[in-house]
Protein backbone atom coordinates (compact mmCIF):
# COMPACT_ATOMS: atom_id res chain seq x y z
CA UNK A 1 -14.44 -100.64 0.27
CA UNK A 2 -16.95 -99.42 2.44
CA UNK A 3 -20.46 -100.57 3.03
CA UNK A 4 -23.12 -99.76 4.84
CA UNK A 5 -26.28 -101.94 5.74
CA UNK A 6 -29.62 -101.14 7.26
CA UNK A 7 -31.74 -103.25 9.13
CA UNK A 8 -34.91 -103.26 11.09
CA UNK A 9 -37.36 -101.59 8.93
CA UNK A 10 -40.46 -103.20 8.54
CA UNK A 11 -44.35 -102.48 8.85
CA UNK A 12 -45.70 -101.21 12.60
CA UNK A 13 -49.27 -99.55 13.54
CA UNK A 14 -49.43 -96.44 14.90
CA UNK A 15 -48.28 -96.02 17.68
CA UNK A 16 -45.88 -98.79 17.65
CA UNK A 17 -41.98 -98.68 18.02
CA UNK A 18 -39.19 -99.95 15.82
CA UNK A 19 -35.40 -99.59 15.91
CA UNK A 20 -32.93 -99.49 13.20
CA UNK A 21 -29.66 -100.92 12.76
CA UNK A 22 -26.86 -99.65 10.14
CA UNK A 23 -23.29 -101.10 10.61
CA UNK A 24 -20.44 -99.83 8.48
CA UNK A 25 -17.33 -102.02 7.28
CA UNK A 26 -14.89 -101.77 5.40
CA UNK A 27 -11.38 -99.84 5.49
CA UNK A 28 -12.15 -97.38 7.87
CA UNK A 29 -9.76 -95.78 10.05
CA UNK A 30 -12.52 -93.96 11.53
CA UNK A 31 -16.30 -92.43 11.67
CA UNK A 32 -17.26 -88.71 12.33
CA UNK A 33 -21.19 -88.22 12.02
CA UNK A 34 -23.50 -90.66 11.48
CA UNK A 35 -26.69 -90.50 10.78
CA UNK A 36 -30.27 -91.32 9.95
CA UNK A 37 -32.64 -89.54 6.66
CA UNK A 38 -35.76 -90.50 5.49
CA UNK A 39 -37.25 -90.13 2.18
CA UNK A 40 -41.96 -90.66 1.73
CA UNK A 41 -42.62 -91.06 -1.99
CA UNK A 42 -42.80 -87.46 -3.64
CA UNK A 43 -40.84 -85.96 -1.11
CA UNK A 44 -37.18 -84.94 -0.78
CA UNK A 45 -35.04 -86.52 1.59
CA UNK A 46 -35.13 -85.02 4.91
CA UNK A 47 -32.62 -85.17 8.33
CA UNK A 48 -33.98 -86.95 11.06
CA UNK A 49 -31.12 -87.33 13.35
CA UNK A 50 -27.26 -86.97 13.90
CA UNK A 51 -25.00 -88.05 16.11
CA UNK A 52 -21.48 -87.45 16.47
CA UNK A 53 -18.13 -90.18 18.15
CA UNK A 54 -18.42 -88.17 21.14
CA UNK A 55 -22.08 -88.71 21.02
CA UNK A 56 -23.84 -85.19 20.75
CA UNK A 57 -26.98 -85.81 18.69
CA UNK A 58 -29.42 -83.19 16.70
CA UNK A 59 -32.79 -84.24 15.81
CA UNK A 60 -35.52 -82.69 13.39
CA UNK A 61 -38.50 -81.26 15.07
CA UNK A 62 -41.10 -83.46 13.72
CA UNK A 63 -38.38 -86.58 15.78
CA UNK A 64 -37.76 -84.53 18.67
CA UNK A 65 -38.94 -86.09 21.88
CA UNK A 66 -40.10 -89.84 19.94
CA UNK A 67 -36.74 -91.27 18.33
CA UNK A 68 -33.33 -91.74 19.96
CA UNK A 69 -30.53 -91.74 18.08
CA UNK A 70 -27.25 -93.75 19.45
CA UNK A 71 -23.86 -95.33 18.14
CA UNK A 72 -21.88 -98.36 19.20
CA UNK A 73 -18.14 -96.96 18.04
CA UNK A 74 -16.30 -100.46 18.92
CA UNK A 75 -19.40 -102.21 16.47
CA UNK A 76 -19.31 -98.58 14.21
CA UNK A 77 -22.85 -99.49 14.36
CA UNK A 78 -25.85 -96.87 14.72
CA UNK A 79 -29.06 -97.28 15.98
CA UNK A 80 -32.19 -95.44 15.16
CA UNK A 81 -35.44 -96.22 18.03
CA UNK A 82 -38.67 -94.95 17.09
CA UNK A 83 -40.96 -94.86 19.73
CA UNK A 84 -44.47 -93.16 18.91
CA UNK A 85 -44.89 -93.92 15.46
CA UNK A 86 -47.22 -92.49 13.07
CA UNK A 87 -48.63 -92.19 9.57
CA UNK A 88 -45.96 -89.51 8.51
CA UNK A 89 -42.94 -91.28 9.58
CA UNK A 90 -43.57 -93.53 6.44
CA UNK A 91 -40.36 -93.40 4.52
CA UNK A 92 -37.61 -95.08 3.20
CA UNK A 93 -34.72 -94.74 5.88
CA UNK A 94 -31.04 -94.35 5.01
CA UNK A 95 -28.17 -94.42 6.89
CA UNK A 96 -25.50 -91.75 6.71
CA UNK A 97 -22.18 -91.97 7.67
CA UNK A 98 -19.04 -89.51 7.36
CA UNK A 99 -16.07 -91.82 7.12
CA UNK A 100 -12.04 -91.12 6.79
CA UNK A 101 -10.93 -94.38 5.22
CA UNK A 102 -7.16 -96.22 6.16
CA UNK A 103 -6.30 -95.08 2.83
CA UNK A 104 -7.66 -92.06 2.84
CA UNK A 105 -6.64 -88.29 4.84
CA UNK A 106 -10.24 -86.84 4.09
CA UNK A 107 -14.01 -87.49 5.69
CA UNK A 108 -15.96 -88.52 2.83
CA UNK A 109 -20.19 -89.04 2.97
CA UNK A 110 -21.40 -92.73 2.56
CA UNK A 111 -24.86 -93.81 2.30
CA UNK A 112 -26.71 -97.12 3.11
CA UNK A 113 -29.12 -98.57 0.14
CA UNK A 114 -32.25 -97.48 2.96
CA UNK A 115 -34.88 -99.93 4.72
CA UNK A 116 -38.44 -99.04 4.36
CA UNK A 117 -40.80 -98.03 7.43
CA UNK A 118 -44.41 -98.50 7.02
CA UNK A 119 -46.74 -96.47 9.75
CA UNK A 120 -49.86 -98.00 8.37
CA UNK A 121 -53.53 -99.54 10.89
């Protein structure tokens, strides 16, 4: 009933800038958090940044200053730009969302099949 799909992932240099996309659909009556982890091969999967409907965001240190998260409520869309890229921001990227369904009275945690980004000269 609900699905959420990434897009925008792709191979940059360093240095370079990409931006993610993840829109939700579905039977949603509405969206708390949403938000953007990342997951390099051997590693667990790690927070890089939240942001809320009112649009308060938290970002992971190693983000901090180089990606901005943002949300489109009316497209229940969010967006992901990283500026600044480099060799340790390769990762698989996966969308996050906390989601209260028509059907549904709770928030429940949905998760996007990820899009890979590739740092790589």
């Amino acid at each position: 009933q609900v699905q959420l799909v990434e897009s925008g992932g792709g191979l940059v240099q360093p240095g370079g800038s990409l931006r993610l996309s993840c829109a939700a659909s579905g039977s949603i009556f509405r969206i708390s958090v949403m938000g953007w982890y990342r997951q390099a091969p051997g590693k667990q999967r790690e927070l890089v940044a939240t942001i809320t409907s009112g649009g308060s965001t938290n970002y992971a240190d190693s983000v901090k200053g180089r990606f901005t998260i943002s949300r489109d409520n009316a497209k229940k869309t969010v967006y992901l730009q990283m500026n600044s890229l480099n060799l340790e921001d390769t990762a698989v990227y996966y969308c996050n969302a906390e989601i209260q369904l028509l059907s549904g009275r709770y928030v429940s945690t949905y998760w996007g099949q990820g899009t890979q980004v590739t740092v790589s000269s």
